[in-house]
C-alpha atoms as a PDB file:
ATOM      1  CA  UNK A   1      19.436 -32.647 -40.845  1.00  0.00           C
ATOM      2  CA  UNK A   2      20.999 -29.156 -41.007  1.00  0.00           C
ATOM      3  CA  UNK A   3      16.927 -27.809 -39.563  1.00  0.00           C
ATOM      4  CA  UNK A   4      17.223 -30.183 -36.921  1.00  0.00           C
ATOM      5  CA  UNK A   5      20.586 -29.044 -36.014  1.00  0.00           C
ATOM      6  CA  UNK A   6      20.067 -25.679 -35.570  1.00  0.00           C
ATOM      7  CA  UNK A   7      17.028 -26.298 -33.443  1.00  0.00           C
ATOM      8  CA  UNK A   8      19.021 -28.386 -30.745  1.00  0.00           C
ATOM      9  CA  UNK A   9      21.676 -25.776 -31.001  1.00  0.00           C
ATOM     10  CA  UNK A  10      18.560 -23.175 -29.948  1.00  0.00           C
ATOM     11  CA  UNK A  11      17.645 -25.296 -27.170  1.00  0.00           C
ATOM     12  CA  UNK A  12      20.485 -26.184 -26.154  1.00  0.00           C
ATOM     13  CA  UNK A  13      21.288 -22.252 -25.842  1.00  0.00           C
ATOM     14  CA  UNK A  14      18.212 -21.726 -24.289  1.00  0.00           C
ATOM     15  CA  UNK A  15      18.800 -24.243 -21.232  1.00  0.00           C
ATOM     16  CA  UNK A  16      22.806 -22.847 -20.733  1.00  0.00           C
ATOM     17  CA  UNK A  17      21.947 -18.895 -20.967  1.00  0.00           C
ATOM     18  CA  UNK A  18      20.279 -17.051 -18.245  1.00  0.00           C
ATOM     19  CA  UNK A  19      16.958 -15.522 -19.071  1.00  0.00           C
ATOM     20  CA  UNK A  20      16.633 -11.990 -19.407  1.00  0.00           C
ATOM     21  CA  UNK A  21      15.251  -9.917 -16.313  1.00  0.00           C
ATOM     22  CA  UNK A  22      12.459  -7.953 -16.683  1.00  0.00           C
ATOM     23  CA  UNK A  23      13.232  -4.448 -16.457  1.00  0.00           C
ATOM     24  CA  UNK A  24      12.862  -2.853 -12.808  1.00  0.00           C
ATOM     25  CA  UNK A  25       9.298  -1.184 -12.481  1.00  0.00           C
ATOM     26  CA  UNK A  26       9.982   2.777 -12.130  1.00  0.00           C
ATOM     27  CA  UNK A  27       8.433   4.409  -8.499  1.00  0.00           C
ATOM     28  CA  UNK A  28       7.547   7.537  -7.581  1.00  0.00           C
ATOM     29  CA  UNK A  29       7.807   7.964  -3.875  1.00  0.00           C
ATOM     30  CA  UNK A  30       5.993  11.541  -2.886  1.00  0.00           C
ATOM     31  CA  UNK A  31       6.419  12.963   0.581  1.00  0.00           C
ATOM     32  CA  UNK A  32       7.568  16.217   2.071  1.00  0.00           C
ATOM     33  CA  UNK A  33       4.657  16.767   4.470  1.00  0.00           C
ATOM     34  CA  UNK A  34       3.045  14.500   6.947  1.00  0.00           C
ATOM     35  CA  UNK A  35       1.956  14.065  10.737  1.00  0.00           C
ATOM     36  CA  UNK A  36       4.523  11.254  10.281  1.00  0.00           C
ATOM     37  CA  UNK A  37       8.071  11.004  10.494  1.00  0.00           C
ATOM     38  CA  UNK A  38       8.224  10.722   7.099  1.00  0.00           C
ATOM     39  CA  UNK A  39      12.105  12.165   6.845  1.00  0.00           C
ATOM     40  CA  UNK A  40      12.738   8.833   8.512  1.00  0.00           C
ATOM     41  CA  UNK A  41      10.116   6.330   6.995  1.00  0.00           C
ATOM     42  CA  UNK A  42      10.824   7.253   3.090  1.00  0.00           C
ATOM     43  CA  UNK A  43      14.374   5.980   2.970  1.00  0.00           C
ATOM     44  CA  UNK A  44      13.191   3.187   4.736  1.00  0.00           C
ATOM     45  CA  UNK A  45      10.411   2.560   1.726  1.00  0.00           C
ATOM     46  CA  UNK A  46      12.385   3.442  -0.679  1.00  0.00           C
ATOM     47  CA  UNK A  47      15.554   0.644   0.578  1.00  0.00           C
ATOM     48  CA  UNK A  48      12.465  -1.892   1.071  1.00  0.00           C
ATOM     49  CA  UNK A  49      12.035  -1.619  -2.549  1.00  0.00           C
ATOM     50  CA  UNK A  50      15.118  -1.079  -4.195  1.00  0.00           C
ATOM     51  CA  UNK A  51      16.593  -3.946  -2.041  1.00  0.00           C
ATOM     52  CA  UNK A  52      14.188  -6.561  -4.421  1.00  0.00           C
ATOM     53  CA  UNK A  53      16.174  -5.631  -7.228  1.00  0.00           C
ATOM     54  CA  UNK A  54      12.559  -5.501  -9.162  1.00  0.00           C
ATOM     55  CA  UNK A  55      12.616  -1.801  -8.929  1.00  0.00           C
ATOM     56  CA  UNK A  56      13.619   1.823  -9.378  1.00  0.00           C
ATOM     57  CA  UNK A  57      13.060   4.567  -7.078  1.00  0.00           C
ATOM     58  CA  UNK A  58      12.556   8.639  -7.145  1.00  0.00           C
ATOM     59  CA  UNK A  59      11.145  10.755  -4.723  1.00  0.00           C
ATOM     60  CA  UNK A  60       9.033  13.575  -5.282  1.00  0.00           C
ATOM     61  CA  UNK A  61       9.124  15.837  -1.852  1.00  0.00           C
ATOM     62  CA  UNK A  62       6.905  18.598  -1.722  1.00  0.00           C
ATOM     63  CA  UNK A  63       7.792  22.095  -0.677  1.00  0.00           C
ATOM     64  CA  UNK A  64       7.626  22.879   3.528  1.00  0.00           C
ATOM     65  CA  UNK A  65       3.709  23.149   4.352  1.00  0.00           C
ATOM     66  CA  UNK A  66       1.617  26.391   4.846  1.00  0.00           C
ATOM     67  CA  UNK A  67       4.408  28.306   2.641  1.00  0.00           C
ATOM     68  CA  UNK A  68       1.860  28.558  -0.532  1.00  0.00           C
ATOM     69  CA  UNK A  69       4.879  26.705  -2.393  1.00  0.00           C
ATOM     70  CA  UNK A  70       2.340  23.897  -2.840  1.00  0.00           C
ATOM     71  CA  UNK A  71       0.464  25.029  -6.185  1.00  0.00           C
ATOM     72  CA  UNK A  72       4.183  24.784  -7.936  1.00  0.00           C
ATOM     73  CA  UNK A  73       4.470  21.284  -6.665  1.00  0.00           C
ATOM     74  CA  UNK A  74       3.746  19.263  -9.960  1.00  0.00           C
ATOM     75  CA  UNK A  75       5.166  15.605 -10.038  1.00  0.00           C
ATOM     76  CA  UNK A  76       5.737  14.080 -13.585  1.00  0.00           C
ATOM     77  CA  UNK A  77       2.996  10.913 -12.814  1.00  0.00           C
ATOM     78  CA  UNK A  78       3.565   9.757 -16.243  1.00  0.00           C
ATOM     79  CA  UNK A  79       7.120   9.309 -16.359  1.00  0.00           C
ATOM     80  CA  UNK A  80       6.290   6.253 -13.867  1.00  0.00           C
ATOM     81  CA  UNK A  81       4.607   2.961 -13.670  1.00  0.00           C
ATOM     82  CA  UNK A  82       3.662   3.431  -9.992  1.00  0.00           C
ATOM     83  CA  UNK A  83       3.021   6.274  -7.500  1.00  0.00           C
ATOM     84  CA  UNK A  84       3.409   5.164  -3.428  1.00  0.00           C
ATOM     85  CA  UNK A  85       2.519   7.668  -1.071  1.00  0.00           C
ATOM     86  CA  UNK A  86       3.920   8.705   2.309  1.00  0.00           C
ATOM     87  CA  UNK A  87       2.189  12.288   1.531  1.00  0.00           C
ATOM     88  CA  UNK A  88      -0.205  13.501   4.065  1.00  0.00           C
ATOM     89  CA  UNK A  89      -0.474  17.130   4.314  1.00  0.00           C
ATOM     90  CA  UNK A  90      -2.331  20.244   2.027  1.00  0.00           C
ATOM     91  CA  UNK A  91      -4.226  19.948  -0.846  1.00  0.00           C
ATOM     92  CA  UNK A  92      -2.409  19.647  -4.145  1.00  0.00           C
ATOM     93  CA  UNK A  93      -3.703  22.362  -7.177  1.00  0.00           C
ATOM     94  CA  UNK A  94      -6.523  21.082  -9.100  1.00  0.00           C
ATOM     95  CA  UNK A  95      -3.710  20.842 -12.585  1.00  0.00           C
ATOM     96  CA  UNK A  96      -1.622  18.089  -9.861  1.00  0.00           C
ATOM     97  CA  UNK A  97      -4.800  16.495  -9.015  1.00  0.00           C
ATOM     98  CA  UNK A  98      -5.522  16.086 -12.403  1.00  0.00           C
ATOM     99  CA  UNK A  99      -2.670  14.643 -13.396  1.00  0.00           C
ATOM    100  CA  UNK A 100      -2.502  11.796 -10.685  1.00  0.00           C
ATOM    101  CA  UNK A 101      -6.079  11.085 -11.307  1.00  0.00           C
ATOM    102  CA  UNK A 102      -5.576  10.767 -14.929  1.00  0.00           C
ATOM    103  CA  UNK A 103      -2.287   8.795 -14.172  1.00  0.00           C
ATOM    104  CA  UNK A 104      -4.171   6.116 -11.836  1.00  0.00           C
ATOM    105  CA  UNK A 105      -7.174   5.867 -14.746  1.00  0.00           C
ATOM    106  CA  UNK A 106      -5.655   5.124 -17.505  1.00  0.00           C
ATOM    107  CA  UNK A 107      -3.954   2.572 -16.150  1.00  0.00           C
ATOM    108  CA  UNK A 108      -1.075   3.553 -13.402  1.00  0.00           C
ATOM    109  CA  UNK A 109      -0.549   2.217 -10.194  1.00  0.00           C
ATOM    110  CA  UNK A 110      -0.887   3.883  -6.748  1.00  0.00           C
ATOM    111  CA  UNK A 111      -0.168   2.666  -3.121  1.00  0.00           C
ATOM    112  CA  UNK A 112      -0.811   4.482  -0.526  1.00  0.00           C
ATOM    113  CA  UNK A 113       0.681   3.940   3.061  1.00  0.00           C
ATOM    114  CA  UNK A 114      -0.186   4.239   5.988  1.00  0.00           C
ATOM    115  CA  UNK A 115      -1.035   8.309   7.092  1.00  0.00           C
ATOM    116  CA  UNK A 116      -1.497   8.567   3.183  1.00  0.00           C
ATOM    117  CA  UNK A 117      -4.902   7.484   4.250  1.00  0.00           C
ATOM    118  CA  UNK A 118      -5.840  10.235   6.707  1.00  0.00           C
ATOM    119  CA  UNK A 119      -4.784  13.068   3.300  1.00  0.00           C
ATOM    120  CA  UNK A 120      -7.265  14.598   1.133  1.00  0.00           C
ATOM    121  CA  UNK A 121     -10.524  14.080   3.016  1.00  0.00           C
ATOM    122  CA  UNK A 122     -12.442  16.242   0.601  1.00  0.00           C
ATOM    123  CA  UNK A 123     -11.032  15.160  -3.171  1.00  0.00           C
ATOM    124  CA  UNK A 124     -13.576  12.495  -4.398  1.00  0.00           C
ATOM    125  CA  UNK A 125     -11.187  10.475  -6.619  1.00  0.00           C
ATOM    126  CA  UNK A 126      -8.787  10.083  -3.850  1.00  0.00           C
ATOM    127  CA  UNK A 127     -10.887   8.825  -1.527  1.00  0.00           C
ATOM    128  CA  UNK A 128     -12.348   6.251  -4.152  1.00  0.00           C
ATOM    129  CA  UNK A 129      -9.047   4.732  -4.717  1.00  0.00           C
ATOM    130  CA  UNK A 130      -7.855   4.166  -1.314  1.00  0.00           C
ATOM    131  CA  UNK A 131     -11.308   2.916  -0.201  1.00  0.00           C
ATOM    132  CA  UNK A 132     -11.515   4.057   3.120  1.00  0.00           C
ATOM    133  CA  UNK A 133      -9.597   6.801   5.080  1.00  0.00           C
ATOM    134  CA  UNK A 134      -9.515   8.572   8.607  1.00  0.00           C
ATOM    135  CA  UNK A 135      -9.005  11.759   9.832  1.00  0.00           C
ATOM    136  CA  UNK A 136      -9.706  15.586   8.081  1.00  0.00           C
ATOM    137  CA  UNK A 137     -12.773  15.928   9.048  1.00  0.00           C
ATOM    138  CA  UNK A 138     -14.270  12.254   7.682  1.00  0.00           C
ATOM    139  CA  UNK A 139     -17.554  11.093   8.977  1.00  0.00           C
ATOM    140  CA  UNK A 140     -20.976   9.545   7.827  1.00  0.00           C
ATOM    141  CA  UNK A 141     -21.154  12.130   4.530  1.00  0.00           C
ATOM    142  CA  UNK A 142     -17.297  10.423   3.734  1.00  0.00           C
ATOM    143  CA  UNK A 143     -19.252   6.897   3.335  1.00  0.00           C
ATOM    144  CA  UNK A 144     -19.626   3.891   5.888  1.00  0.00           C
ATOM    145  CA  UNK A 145     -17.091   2.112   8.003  1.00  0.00           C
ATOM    146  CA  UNK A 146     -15.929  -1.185   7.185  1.00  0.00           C
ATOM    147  CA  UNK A 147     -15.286  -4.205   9.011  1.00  0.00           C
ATOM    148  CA  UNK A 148     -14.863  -8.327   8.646  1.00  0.00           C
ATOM    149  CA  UNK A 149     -17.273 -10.366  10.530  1.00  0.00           C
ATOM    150  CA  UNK A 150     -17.898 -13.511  10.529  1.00  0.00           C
ATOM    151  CA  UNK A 151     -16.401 -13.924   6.861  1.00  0.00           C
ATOM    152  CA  UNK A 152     -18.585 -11.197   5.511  1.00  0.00           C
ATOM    153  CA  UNK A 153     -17.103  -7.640   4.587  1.00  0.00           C
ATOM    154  CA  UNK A 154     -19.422  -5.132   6.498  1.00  0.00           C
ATOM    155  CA  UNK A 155     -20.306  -1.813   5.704  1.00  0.00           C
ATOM    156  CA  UNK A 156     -21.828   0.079   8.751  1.00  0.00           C
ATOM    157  CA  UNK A 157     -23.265   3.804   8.378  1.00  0.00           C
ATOM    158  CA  UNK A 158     -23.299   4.962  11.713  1.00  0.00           C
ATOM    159  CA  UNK A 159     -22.981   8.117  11.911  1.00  0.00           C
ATOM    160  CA  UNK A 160     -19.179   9.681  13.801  1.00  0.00           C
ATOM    161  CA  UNK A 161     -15.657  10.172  12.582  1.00  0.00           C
ATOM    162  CA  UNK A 162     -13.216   8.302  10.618  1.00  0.00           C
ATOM    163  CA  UNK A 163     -10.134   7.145  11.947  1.00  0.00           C
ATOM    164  CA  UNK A 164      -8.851   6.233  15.302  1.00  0.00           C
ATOM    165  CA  UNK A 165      -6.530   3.592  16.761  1.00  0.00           C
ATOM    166  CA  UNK A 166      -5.787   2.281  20.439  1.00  0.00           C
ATOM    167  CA  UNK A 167      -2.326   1.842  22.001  1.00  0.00           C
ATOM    168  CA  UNK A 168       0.620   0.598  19.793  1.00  0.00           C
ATOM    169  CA  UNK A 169       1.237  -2.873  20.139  1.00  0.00           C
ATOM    170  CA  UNK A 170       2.030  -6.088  18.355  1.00  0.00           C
ATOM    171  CA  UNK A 171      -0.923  -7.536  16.997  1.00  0.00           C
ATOM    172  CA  UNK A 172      -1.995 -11.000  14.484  1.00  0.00           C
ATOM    173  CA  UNK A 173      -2.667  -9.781  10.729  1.00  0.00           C
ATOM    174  CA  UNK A 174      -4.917 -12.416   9.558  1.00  0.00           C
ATOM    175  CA  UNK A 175      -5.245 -12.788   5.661  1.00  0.00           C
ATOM    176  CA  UNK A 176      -9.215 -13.037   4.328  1.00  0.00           C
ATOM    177  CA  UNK A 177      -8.188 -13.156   0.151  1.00  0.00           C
ATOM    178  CA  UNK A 178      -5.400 -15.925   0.083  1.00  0.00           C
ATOM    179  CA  UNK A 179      -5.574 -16.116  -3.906  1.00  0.00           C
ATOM    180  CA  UNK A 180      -5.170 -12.515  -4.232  1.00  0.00           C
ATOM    181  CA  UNK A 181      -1.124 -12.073  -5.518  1.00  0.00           C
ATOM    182  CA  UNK A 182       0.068  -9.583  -3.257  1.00  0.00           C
ATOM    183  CA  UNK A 183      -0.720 -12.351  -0.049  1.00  0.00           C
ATOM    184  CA  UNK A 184      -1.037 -15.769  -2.201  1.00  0.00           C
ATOM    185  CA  UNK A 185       1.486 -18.157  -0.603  1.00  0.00           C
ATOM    186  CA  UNK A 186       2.469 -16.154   2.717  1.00  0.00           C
ATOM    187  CA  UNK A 187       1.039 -17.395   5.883  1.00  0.00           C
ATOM    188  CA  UNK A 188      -2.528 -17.353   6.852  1.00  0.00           C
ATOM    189  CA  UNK A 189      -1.893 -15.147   9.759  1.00  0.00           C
ATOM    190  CA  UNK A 190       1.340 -13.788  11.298  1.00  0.00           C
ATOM    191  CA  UNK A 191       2.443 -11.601  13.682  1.00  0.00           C
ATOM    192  CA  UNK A 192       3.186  -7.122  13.089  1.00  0.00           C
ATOM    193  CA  UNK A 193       5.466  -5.571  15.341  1.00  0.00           C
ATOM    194  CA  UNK A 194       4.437  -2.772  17.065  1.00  0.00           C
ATOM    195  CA  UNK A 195       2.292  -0.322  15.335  1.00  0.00           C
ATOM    196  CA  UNK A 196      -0.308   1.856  15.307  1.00  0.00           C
ATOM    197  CA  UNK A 197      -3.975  -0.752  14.891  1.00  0.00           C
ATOM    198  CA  UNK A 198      -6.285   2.093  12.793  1.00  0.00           C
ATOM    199  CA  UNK A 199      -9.984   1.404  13.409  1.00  0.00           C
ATOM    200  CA  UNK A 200     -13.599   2.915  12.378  1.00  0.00           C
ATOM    201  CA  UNK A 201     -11.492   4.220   8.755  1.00  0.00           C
ATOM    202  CA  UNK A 202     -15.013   4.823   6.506  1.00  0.00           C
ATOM    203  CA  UNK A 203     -14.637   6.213   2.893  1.00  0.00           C
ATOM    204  CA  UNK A 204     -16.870   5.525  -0.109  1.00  0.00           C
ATOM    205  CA  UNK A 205     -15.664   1.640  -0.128  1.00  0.00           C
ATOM    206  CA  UNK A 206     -16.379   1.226  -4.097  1.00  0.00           C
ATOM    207  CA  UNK A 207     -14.476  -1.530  -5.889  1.00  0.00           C
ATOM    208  CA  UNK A 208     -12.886  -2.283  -1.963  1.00  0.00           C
ATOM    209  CA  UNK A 209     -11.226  -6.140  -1.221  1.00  0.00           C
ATOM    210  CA  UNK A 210      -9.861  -6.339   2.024  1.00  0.00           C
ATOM    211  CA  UNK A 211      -7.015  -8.582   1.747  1.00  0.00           C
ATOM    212  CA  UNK A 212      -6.250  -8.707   5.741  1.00  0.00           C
ATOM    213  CA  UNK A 213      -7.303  -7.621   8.963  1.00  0.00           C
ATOM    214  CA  UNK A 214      -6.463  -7.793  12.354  1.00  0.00           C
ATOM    215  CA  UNK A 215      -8.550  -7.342  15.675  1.00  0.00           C
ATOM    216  CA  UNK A 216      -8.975  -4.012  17.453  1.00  0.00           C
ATOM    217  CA  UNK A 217      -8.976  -5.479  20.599  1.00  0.00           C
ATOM    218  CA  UNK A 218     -10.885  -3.362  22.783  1.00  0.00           C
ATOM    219  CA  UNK A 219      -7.401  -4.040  25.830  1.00  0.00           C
ATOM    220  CA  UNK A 220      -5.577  -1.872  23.506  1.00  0.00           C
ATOM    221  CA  UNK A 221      -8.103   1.006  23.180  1.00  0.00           C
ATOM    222  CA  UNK A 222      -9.443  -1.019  20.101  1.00  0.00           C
ATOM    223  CA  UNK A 223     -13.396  -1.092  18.836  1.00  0.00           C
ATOM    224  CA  UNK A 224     -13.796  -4.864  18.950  1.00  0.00           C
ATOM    225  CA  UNK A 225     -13.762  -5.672  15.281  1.00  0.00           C
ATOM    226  CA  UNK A 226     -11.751  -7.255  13.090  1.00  0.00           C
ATOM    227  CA  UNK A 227     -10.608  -3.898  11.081  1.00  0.00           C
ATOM    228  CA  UNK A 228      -8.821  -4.183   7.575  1.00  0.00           C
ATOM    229  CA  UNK A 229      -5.219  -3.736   7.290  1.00  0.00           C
ATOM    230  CA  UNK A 230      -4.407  -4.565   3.730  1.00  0.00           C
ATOM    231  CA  UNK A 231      -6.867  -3.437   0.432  1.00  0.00           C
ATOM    232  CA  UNK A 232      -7.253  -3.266  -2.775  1.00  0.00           C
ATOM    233  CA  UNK A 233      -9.009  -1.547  -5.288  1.00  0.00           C
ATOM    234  CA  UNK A 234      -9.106  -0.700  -9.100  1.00  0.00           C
ATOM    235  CA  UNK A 235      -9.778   2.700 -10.526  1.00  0.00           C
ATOM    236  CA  UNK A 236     -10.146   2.888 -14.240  1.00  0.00           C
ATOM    237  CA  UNK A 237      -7.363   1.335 -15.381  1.00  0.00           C
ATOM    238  CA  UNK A 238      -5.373   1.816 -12.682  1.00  0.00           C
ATOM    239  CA  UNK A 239      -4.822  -0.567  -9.358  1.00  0.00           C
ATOM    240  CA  UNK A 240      -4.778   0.877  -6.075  1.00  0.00           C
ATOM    241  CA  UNK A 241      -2.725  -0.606  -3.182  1.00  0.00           C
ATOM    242  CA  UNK A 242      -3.287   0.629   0.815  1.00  0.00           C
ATOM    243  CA  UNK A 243      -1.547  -0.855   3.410  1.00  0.00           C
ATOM    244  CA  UNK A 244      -2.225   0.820   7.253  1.00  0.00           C
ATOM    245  CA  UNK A 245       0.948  -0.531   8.653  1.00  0.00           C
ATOM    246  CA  UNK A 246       3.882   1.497   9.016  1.00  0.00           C
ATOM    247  CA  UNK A 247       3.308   4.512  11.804  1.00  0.00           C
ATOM    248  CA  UNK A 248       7.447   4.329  12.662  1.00  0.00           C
ATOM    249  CA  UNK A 249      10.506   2.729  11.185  1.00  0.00           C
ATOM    250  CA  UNK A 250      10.320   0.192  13.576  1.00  0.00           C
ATOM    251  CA  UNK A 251       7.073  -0.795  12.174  1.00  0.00           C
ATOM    252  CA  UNK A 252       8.358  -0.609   8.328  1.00  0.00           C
ATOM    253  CA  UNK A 253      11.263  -2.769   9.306  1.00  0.00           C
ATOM    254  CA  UNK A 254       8.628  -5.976  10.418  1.00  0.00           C
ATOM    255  CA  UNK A 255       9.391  -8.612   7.793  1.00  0.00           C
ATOM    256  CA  UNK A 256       5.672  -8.907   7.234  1.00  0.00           C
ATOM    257  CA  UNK A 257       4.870  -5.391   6.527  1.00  0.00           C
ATOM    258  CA  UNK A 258       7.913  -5.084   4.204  1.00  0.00           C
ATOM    259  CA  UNK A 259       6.951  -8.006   2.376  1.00  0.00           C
ATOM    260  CA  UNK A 260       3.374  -6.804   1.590  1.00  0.00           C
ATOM    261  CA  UNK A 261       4.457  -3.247   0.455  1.00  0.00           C
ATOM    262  CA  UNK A 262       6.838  -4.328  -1.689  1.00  0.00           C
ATOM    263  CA  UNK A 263       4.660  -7.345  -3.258  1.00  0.00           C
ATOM    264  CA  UNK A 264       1.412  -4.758  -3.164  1.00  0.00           C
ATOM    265  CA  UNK A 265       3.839  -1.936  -4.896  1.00  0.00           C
ATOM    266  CA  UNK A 266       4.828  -4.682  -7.642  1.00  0.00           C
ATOM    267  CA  UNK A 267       0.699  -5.650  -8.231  1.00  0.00           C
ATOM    268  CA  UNK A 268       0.210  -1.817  -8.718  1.00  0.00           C
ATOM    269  CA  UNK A 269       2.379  -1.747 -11.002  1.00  0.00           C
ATOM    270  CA  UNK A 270       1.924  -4.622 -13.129  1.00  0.00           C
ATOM    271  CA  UNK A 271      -1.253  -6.432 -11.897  1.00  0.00           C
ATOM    272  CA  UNK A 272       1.506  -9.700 -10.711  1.00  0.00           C
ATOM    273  CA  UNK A 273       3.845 -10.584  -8.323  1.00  0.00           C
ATOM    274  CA  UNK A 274       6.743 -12.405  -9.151  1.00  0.00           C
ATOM    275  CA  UNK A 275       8.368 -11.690  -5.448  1.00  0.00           C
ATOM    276  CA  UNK A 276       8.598 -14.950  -3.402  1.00  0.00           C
ATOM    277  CA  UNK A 277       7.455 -14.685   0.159  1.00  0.00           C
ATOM    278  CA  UNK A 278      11.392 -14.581   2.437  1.00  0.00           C
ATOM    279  CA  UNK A 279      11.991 -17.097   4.491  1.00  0.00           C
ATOM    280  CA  UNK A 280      12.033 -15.061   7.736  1.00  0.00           C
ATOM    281  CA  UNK A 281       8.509 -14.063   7.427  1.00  0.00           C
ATOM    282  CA  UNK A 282       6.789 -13.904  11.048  1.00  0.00           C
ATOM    283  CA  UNK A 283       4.564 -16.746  12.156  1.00  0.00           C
ATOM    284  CA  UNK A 284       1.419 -16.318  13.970  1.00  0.00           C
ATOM    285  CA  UNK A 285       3.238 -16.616  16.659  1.00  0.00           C
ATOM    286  CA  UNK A 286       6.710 -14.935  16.385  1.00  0.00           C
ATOM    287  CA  UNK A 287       7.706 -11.391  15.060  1.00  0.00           C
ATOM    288  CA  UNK A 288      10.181 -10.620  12.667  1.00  0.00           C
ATOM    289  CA  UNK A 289      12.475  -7.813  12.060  1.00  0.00           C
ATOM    290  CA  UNK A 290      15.440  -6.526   9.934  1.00  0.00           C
ATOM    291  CA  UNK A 291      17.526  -3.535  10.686  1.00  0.00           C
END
């Protein structure tokens, strides 16, 4: 009697008290240099995803750019669970690359936004975890371009450069890996504010899911093809995030694009999502913002 009694006393404390939350995931945000305005897009990252309450945010901003300030720059990776980038500017040493690449492979996560994309063109590890890239100098030796047609993930090797986009515009991200956590449960397409569209982004493409695209229409200054917007890939251990969206904080601030960074920063980190898609996500055919 007394065994039975304590057991309905456990459950019945188990049904009245709350249950515990899970610790917040600790972020490293690294800027400081960038062809960006990334003075004004990193608070606007970092509010994004301290405003979940599901995590914790430092930022690591490296000294001003051509100074020679940059081989003292030496982030503590390890300290973290998660590195997101809004970094585009000189090479780190070879004891910082080291340390992120040892970070990401033995099991941390990294997300990289946006112009993080166009950094690094000639560090091989980089390049494998963000899947493709534009910019610095990328062409055919950088690996093929990638598009989505017709269902299939393509990987052309023409040869040219890496990176462009058209005019900035509004355009329909349309989501090609629905089970995939970061966009399982959030509309199959919906409509991005006004941002920058990048096209013809090549890079060595291993381990690469596109998760969404959207189409580069050729009105805008666009190539025609449906271009990907939202990867993934896994590097080691680690899990890689890379979101093109966000050129300007107008862009950051789209419902959609907030609610992909923060669920892709949370997968980095933990290989789940636990966020629940916000009611005032965009549709396919209306935008949504928040200030």
């Amino acid at each position: 009697m007394k065994r039975f009694a304590s057991l309905l006393s456990a459950l019945l404390l188990a049904v009245v008290l709350p249950r515990a939350t899970a610790a917040p995931i600790k972020v490293l945000l690294v800027d400081g240099q960038n062809n960006h305005a990334w003075k004004a897009t990193s608070p606007v990252i970092r509010k994004i995803l301290e405003d979940t309450g599901r995590f914790t945010v430092d930022v690591a901003t490296s000294p001003l750019p051509k100074t020679g300030a940059i081989a003292g720059f030496k982030p503590r990776f390890a300290d973290y669970q998660v590195v997101v980038s809004n970094y585009n500017g000189e090479p780190w040493s070879d004891e910082t690359k080291a340390a992120f690449v040892a970070f990401v492979r033995n099991g941390g996560g990294f997300v990289s936004v946006h112009a993080a994309d166009n950094a690094f063109p000639e560090w091989k590890e980089y390049n494998e975890m963000i899947g493709v890239g534009g910019w610095g100098g990328r062409n055919e030796k950088s690996g093929p371009y990638v598009v989505f047609k017709d269902g299939i993930l393509l990987k052309g090797t023409l040869p040219g450069g890496g990176g462009g986009h058209g005019s900035q515009h509004d355009f329909l991200v349309v989501t090609r890996e629905p089970k995939h956590p970061i966009v399982a449960g959030l509309p199959a397409e919906w409509l991005h504010v006004k941002d920058e569209l990048y096209h013809r982004l090549r890079g060595p493409a291993d381990n690469l899911t596109v998760l969404a695209t959207a189409f580069s229409s050729p009105s805008q200054g666009g190539t025609g093809e449906n271009e990907p917007m939202l990867m993934v890939t896994r590097f080691g251990k680690g899990r890689a995030f890379h979101t093109t969206l966000g050129h300007s904080v107008e862009a950051m601030n789209c419902v959609g694009a907030a609610t992909v960074l923060a669920r892709g920063v949370e997968w980095a980190a933990t290989g789940k999502v636990t966020q629940k898609p916000p009611a005032d996500f965009p549709t396919a055919d209306h935008t949504s913002s928040r200030k």
